[in-house]
C-alpha atoms as a PDB file:
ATOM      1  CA  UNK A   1     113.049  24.378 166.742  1.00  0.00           C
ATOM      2  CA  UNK A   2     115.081  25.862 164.361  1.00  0.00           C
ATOM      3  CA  UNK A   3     118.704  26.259 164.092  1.00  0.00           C
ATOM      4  CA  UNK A   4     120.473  29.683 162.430  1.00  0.00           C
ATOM      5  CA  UNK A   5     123.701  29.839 160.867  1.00  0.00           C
ATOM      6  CA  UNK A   6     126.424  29.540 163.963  1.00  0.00           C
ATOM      7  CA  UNK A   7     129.321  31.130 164.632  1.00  0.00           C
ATOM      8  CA  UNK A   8     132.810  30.541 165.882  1.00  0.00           C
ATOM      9  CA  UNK A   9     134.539  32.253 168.324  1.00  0.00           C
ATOM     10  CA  UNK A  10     137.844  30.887 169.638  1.00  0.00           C
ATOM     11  CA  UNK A  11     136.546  27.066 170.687  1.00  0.00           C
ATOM     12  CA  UNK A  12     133.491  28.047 170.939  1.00  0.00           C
ATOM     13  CA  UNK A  13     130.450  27.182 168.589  1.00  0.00           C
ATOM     14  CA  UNK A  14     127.735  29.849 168.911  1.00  0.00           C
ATOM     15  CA  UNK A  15     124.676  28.901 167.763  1.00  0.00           C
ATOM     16  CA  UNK A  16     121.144  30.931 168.278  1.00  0.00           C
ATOM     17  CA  UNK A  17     117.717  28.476 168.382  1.00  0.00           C
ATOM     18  CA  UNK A  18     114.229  29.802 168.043  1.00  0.00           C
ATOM     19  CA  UNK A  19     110.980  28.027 167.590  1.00  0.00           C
ATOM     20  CA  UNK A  20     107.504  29.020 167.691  1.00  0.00           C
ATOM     21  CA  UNK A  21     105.199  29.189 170.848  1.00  0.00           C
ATOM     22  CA  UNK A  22     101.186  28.142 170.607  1.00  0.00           C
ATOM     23  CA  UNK A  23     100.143  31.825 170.696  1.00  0.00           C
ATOM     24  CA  UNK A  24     102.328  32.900 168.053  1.00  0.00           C
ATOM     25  CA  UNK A  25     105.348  34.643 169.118  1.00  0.00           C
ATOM     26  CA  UNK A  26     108.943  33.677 168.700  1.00  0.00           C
ATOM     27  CA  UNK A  27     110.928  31.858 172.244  1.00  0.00           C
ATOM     28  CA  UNK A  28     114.663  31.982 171.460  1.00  0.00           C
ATOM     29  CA  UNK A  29     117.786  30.234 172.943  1.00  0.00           C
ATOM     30  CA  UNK A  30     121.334  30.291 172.356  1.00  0.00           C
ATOM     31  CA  UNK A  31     123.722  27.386 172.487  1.00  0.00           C
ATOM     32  CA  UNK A  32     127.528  27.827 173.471  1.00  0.00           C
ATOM     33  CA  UNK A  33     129.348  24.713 173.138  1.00  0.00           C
ATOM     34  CA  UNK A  34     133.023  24.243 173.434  1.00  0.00           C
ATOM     35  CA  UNK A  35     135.392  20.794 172.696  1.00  0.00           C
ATOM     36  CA  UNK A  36     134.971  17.189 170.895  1.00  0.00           C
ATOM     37  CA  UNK A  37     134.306  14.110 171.658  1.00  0.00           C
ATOM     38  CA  UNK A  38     133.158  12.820 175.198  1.00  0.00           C
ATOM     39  CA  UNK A  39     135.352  16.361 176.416  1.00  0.00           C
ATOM     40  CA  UNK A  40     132.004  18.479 174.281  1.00  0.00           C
ATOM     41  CA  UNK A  41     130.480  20.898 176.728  1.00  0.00           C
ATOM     42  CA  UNK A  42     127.508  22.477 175.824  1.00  0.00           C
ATOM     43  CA  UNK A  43     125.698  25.396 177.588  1.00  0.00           C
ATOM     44  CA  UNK A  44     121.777  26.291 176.316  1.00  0.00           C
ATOM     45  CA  UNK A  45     120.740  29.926 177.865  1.00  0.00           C
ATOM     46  CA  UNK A  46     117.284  30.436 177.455  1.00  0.00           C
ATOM     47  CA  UNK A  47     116.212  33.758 177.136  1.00  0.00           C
ATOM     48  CA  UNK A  48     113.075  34.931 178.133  1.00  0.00           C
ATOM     49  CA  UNK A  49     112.808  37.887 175.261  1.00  0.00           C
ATOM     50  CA  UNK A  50     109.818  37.248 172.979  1.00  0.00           C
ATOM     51  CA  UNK A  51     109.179  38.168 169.166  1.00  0.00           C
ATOM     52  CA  UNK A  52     107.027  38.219 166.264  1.00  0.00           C
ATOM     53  CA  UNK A  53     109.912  37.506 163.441  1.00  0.00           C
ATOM     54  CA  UNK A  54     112.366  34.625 163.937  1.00  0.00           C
ATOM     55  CA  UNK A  55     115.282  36.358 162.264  1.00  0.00           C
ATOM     56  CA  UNK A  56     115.029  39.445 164.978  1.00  0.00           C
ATOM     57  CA  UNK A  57     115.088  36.498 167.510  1.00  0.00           C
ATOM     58  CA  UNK A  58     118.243  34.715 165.996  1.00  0.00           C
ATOM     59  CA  UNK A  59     120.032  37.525 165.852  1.00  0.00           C
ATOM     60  CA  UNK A  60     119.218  38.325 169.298  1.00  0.00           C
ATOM     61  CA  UNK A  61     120.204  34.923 170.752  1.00  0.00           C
ATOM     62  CA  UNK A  62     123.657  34.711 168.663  1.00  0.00           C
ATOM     63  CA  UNK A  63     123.907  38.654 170.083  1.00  0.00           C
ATOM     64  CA  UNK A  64     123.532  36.986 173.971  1.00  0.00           C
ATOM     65  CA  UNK A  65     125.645  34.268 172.693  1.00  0.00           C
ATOM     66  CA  UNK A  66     128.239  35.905 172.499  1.00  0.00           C
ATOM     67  CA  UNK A  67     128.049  38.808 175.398  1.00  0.00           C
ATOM     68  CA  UNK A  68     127.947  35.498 177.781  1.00  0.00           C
ATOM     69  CA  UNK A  69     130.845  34.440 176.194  1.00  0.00           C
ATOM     70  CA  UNK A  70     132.585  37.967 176.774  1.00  0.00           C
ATOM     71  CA  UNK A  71     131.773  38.106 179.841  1.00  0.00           C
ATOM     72  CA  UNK A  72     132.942  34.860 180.416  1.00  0.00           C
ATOM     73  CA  UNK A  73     136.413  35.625 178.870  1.00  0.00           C
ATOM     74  CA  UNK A  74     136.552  38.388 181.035  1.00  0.00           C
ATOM     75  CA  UNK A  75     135.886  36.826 184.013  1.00  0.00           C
ATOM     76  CA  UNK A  76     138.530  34.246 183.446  1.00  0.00           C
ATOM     77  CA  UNK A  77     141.353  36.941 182.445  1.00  0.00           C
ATOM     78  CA  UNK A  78     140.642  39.032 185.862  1.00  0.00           C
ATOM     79  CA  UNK A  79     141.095  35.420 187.727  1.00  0.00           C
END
């Protein structure tokens, strides 16, 4: 699995993961993790979008990263 450069946003740590699947292609997932400590929360979407280049995956993962975390935002400020 390999790790991309994350991002922050706010609290949260963005960070997109992609690794390699036996026929070739590129699985990616995208890790959203908020706090320190024992109060760390950490949320891994997988996404179920495959590629050829791991870069195009990153940047698609980090991209879901952080519409999830939009919508997330958004759903808290209309509560």
């Amino acid at each position: 699995m390999n790790n991309y450069n994350a991002i922050t946003i706010g609290k949260f740590l963005i960070t997109p993961l992609t690794r390699v699947l036996d026929d070739g292609h590129i699985a990616c997932s995208v890790s959203v993790r908020s706090g320190s400590g024992s109060a760390t929360t950490d949320r891994v979407l997988r996404l179920t979008r495959l590629f050829k280049c791991k870069a195009a995956a990153a940047q698609y993962a980090l991209a879901e990263g952080m519409r999830w975390l939009d919508s997330r935002q958004q759903h808290t400020a209309a509560a």
